[in-house]
Protein backbone atom coordinates (compact mmCIF):
# COMPACT_ATOMS: atom_id res chain seq x y z
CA UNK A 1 0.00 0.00 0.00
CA UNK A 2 1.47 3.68 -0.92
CA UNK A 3 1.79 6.22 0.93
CA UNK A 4 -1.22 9.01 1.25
CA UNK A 5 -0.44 12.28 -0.91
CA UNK A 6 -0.99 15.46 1.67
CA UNK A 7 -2.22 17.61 -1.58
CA UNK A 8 -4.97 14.84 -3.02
CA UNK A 9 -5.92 14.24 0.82
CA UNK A 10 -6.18 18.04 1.38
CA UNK A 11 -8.35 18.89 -1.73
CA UNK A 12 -10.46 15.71 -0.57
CA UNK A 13 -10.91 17.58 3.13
CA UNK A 14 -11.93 20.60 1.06
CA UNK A 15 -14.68 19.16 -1.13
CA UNK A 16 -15.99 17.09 1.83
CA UNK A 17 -16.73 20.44 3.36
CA UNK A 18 -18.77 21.48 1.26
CA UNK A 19 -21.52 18.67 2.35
CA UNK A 20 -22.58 20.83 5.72
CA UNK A 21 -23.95 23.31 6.41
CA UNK A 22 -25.40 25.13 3.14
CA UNK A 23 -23.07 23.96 0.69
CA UNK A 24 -21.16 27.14 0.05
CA UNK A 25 -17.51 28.04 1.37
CA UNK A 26 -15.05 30.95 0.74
CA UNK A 27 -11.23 30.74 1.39
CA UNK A 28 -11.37 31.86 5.23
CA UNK A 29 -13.61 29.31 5.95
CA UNK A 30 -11.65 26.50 4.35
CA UNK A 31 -8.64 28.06 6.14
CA UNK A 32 -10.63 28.23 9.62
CA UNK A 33 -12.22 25.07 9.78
CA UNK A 34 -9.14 22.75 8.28
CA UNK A 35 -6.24 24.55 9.62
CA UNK A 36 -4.50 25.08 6.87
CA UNK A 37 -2.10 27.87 5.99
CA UNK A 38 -4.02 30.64 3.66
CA UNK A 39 -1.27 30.14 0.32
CA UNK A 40 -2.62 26.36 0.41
CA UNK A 41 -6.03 26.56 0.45
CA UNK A 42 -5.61 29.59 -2.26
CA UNK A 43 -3.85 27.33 -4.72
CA UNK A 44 -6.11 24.12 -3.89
CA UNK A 45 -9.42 26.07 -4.69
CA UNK A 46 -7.49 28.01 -7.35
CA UNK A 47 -7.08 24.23 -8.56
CA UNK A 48 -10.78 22.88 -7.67
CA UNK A 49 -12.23 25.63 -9.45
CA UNK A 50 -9.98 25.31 -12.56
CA UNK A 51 -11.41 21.64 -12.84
CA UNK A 52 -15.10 22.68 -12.20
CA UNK A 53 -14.87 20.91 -9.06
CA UNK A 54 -16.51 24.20 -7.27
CA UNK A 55 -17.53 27.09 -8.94
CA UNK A 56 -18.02 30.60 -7.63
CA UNK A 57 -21.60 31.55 -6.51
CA UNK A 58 -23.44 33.63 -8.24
CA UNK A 59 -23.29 36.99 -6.35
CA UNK A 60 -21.15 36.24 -3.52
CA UNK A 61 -18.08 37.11 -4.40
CA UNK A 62 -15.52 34.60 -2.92
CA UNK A 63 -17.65 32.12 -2.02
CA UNK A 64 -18.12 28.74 -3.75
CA UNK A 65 -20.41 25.84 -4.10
CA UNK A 66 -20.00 22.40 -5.66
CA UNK A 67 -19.73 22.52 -9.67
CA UNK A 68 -20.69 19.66 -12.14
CA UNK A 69 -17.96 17.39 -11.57
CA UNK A 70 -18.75 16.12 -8.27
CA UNK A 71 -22.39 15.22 -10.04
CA UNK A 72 -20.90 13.26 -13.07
CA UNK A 73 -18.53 11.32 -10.98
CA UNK A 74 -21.42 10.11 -8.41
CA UNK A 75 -24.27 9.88 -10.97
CA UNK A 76 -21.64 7.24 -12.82
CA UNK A 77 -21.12 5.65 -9.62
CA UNK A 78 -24.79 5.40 -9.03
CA UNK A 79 -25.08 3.81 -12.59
CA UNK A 80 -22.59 0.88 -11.88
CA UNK A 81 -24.61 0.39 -8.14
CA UNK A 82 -26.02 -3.22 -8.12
CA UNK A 83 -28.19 -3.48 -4.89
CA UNK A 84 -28.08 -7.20 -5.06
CA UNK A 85 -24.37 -7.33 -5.17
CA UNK A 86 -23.57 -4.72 -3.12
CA UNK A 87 -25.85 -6.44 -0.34
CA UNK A 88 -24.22 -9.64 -0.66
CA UNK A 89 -21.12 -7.74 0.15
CA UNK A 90 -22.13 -6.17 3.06
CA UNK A 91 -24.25 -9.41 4.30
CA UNK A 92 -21.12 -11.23 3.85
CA UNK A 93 -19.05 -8.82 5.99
CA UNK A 94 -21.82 -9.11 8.97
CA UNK A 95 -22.04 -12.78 9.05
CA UNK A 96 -18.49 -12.55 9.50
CA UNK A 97 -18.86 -11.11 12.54
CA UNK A 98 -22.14 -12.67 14.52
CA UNK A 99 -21.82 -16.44 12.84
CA UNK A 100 -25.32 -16.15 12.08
CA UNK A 101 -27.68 -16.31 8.52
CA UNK A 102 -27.91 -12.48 7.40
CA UNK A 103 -30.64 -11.19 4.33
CA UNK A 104 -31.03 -8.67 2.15
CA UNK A 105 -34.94 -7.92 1.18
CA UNK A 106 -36.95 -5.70 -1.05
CA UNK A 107 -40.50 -5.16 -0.72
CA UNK A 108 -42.97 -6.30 -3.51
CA UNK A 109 -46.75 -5.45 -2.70
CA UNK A 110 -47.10 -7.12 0.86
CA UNK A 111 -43.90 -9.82 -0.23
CA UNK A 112 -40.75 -9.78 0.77
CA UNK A 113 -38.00 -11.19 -1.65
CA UNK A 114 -34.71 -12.08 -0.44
CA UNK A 115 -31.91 -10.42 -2.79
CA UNK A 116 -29.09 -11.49 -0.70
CA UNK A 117 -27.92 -13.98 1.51
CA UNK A 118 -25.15 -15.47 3.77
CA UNK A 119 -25.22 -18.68 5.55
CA UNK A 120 -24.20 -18.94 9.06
CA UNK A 121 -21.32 -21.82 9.82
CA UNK A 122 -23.54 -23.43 12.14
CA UNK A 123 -25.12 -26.64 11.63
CA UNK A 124 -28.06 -25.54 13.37
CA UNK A 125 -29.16 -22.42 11.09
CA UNK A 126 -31.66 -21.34 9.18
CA UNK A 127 -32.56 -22.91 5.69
CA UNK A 128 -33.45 -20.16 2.79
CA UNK A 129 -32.48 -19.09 -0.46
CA UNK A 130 -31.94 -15.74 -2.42
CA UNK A 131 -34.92 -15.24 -4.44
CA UNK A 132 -37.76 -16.67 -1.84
CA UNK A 133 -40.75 -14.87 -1.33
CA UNK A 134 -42.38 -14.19 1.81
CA UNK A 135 -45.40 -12.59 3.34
CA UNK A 136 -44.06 -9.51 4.65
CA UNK A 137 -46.10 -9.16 7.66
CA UNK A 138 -44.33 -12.88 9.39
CA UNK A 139 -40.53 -11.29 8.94
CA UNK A 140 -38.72 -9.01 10.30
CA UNK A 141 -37.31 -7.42 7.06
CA UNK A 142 -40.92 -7.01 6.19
CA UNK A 143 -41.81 -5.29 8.78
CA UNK A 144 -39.15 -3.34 8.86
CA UNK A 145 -40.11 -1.92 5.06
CA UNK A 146 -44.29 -2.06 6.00
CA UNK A 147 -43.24 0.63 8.87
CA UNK A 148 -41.28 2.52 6.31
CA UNK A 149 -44.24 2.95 4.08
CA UNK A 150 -46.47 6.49 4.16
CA UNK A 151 -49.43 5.73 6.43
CA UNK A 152 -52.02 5.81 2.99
CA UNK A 153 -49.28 3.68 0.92
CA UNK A 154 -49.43 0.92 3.91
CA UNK A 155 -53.54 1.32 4.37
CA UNK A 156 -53.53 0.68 0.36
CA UNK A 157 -51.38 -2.45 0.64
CA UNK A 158 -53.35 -3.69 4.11
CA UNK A 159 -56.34 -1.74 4.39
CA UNK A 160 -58.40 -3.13 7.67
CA UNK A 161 -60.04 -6.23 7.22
CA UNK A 162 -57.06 -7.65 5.28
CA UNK A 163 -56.52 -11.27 5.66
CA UNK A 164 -53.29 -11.74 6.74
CA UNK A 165 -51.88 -15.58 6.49
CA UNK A 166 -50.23 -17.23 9.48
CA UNK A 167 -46.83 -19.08 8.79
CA UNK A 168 -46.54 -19.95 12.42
CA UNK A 169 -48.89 -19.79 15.81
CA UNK A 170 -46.90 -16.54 16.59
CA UNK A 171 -47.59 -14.76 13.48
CA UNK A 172 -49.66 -11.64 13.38
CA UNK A 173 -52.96 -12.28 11.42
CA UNK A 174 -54.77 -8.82 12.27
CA UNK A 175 -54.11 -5.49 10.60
CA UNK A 176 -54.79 -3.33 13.48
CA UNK A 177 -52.01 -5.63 15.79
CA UNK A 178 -49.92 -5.01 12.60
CA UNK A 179 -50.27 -1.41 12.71
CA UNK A 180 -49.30 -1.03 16.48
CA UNK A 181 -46.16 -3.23 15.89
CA UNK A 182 -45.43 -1.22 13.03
CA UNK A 183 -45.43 2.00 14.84
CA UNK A 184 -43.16 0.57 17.44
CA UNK A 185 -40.47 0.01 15.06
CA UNK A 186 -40.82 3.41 13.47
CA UNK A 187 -40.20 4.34 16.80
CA UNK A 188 -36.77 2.01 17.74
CA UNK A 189 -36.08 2.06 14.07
CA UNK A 190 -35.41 -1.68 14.32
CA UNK A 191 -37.96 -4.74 13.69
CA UNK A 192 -37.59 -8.09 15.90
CA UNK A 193 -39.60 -11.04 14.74
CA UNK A 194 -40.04 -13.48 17.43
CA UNK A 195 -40.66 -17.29 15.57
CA UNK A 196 -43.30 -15.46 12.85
CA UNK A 197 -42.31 -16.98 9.92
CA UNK A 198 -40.31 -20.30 11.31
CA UNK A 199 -40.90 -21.79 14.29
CA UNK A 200 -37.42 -22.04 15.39
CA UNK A 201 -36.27 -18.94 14.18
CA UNK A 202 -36.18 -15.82 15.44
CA UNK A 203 -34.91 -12.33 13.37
CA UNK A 204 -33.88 -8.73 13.97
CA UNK A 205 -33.94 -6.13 11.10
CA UNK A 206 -32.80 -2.57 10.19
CA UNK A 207 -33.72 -0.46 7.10
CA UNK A 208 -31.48 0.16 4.34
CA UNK A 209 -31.91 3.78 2.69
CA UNK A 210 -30.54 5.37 -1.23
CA UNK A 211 -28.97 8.40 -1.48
CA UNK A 212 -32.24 10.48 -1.10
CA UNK A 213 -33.22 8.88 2.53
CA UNK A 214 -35.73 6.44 0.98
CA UNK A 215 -35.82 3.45 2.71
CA UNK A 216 -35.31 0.66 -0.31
CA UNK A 217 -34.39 -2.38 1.78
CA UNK A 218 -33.60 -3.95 4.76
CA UNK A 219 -31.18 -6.30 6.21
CA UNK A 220 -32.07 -8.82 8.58
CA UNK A 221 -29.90 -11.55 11.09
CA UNK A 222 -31.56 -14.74 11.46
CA UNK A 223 -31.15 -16.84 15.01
CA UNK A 224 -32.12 -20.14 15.85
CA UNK A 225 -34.08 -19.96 19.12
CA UNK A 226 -31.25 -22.40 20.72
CA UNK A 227 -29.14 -19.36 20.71
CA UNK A 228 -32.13 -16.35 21.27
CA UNK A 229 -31.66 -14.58 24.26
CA UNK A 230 -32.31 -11.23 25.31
CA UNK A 231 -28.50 -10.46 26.15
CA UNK A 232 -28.20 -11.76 22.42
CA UNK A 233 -30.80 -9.37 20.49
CA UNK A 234 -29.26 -6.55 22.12
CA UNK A 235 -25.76 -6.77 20.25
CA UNK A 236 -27.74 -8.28 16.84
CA UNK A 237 -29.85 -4.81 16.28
CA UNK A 238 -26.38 -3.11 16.97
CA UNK A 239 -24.98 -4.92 14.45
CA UNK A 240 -27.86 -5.09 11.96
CA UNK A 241 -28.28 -1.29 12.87
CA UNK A 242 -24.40 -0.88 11.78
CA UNK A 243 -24.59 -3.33 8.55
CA UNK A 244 -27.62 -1.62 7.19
CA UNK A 245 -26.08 1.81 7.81
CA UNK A 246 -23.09 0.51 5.78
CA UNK A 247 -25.29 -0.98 2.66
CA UNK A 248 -27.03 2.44 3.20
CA UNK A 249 -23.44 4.55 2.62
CA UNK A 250 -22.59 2.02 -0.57
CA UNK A 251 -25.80 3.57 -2.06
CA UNK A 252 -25.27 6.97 -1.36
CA UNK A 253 -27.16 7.84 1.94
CA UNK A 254 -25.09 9.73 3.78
CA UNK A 255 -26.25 9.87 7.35
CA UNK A 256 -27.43 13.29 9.30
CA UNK A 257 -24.97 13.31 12.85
């Protein structure tokens, strides 16, 4: 691995500034908030500006915002994006590090289907494939992208009096118990499905969001209940919390501190 260059890094620091606050910056302010001595930050923005990296702002004399480069390099990056493979990726990384099955889902109508998957290396585990389709309602991935949904988008997809099918005893089969789960995980931001779909099975999910906040998936960590506990789910939403965030950053969200 080379060495970093201080002047790429440096005009990196400077463009990255220029995603707070409200996207304009003028010389001082590159000079205040990186430290950097004023003949530097001259000839780096000298040199941004000179590759339409930033442009000046219309009527503010010294200031600048983002020009058209930025754009063309991340709409070509957003071209190449392949949801499927980029979830594999990260579901790969987090199975890694719990041992246990981790999905990717997308939600179709009241479905879920399974983009991407990673087996645990337990012999106990759960058995599914990429590509299955389930009712959304009996996982936690579905859930996790009902509670997502505008309030008239989910009435439209389960309006009340919905039949809702049961894949185990413990799944939810009425639309108004469905809506006060929902609104729980809205609130915790994380949806825990407690042997819905599989008897032996139990799952914790976080949403996955694009570059414009939309939630477009969610990634879920399957447990056998012979090693469920409530010590356990703490540390799984953590870490379903932190893979989802980093599918989430591969697509372009880029989260609000």
């Amino acid at each position: 691995m080379g060495r970093l260059v201080p002047a790429v890094t440096r005009a990196l620091d400077i463009l990255e500034l220029f995603l707070d606050g409200d996207g304009t910056l003028s010389a001082p302010d590159i000079v205040r908030k990186l430290q950097l001595p004023r003949t530097t930050v001259h000839e780096l923005v000298t040199t941004l500006a000179a590759r339409k990296y930033i442009v000046p702002v219309p009527g503010q004399p010294g200031r600048y915002r983002l020009g058209v480069r930025p754009y063309q390099l991340g709409a070509r990056y957003a071209e190449q994006l392949d949801l499927a493979a980029e979830g594999q990726q990260v579901a790969r990384s987090v199975a890694e590090t719990c041992d246990e099955t981790v999905h990717v889902a997308i939600l179709e109508d009241t479905d879920v289907i399974y983009i991407a998957k990673v087996d645990s290396t337990h012999a106990v585990r759960m058995v599914s494939a990429a590509g299955r389709r389930l009712p959304a309602h009996c996982t936690s991935v579905g859930k996790m992208l009902l509670a997502s949904l505008p309030e008239q988008e989910l009435a439209a997809r389960i309006p009340d009096g919905a039949e809702l099918v049961a894949m185990t005893p413990n799944s939810i089969t009425d639309p108004g118990a469905l809506r006060e789960a929902l609104a729980e995980i809205r609130q915790r931001g994380v949806a825990v499905e407690s042997r819905e779909s599989n008897p032996d099975v139990s799952c914790v999910a976080a949403p996955v969001r694009d570059r414009t906040g939309q939630v477009v998936a969610a990634l879920s960590i399957s447990v056998p209940m012979i090693r469920w506990s409530e010590e356990r789910l703490a540390e799984l939403e953590q870490l379903a919390v932190k893979g989802a965030a980093e599918l989430s950053e591969h697509l372009g969200h880029r989260s609000v501190a």
